[in-house]
Protein backbone atom coordinates (compact mmCIF):
# COMPACT_ATOMS: atom_id res chain seq x y z
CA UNK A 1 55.60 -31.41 -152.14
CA UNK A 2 57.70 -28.31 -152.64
CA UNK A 3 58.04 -25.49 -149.88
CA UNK A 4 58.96 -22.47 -150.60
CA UNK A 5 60.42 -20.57 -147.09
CA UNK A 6 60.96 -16.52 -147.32
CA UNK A 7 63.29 -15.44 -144.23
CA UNK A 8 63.61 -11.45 -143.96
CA UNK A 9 64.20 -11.18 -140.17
CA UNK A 10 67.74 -10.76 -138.73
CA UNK A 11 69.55 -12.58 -136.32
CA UNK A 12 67.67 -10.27 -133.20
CA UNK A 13 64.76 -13.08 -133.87
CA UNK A 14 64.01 -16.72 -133.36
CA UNK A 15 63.04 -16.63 -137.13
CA UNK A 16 66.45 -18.64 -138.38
CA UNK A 17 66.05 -21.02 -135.72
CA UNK A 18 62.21 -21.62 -136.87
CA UNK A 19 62.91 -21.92 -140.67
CA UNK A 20 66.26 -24.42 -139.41
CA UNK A 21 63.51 -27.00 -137.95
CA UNK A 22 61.15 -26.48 -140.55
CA UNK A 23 63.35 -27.53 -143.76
CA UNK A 24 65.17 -30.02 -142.02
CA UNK A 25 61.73 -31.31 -140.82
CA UNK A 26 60.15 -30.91 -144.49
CA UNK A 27 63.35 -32.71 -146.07
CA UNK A 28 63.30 -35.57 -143.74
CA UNK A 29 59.89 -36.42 -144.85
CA UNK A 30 60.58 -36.13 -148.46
CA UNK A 31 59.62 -32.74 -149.28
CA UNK A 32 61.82 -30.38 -151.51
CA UNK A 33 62.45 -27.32 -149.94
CA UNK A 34 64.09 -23.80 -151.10
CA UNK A 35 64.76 -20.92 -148.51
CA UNK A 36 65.20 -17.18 -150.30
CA UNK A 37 66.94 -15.06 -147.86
CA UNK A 38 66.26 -11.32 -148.29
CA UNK A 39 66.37 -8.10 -146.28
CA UNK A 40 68.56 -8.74 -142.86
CA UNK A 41 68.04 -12.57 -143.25
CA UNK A 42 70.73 -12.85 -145.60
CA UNK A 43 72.92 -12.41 -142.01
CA UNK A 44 71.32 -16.00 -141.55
CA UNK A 45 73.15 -17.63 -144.45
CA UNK A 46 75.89 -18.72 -143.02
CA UNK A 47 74.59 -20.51 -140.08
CA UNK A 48 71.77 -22.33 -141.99
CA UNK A 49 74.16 -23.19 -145.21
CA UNK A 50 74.68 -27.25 -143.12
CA UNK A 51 71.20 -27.58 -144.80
CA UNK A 52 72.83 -27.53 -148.35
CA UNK A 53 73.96 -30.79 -147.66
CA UNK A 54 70.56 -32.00 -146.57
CA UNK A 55 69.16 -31.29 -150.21
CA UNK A 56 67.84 -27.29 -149.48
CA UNK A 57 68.17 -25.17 -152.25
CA UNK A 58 69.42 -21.06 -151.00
CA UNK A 59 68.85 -18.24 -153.17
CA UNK A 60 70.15 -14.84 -151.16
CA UNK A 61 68.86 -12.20 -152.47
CA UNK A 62 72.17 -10.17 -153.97
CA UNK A 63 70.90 -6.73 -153.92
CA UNK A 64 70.66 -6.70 -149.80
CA UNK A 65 73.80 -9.40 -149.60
CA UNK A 66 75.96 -6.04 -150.60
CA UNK A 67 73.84 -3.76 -149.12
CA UNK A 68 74.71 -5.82 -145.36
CA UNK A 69 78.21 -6.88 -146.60
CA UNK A 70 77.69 -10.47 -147.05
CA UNK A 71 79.79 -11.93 -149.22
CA UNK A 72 78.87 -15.08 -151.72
CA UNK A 73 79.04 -18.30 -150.54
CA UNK A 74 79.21 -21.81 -151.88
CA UNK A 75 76.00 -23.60 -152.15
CA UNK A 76 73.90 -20.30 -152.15
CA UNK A 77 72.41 -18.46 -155.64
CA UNK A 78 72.93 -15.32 -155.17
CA UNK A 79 69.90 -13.86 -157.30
CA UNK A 80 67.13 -11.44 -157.61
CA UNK A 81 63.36 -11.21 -156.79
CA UNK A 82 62.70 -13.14 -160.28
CA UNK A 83 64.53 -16.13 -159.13
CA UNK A 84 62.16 -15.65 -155.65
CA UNK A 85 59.37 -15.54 -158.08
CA UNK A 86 60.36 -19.00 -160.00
CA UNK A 87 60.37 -20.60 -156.51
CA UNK A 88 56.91 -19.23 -155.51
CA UNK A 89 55.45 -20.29 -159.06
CA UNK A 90 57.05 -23.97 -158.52
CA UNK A 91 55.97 -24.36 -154.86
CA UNK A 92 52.92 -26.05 -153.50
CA UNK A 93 53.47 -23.91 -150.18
CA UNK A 94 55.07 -20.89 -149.02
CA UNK A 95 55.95 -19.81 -145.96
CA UNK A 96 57.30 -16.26 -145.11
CA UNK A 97 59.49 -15.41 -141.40
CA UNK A 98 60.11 -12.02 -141.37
């Protein structure tokens, strides 16, 4: 199965924490699993980026990376909302924090 995860909320929220447990849950029982960051959750990068090595797959969006200052980071895409809309097309779920 792939699972498509949409994080918008900022750090303020128990959303990062939440999406943490779900891909490493969803990867450790096989799943393939992409996380688009976008609004404040791009401030969530960073912390969630040990995930990489598990197999996740980031995509930040760029547009609000600048807008918040957050600079580009190995292991992350930094794209657009047609590389959010590739992952929804290709995913058998979606799940949106925000």
């Amino acid at each position: 199965m792939k699972l498509a995860i949409l994080l918008t909320a900022g750090p303020e929220t128990e959303d990062g924490h939440t999406v943490d447990k779900l891909a490493r849950s969803a990867v450790d029982m096989g799943h393939e699993v992409d996380i688009f960051f976008m609004d404040n959750g791009v401030f969530y990068v960073r912390n969630l980026l040990p995930l990489v090595g598990k197999g996740v797959r980031f995509t930040v969006c760029a547009h609000n990376a600048y807008e918040r200052g957050v600079d580009k980071m190995e292991g992350a895409l930094f794209g657009g909302q047609n590389d959010w809309a590739e992952i929804v097309s290709q995913a058998d779920r979606v799940v949106a924090f925000g």
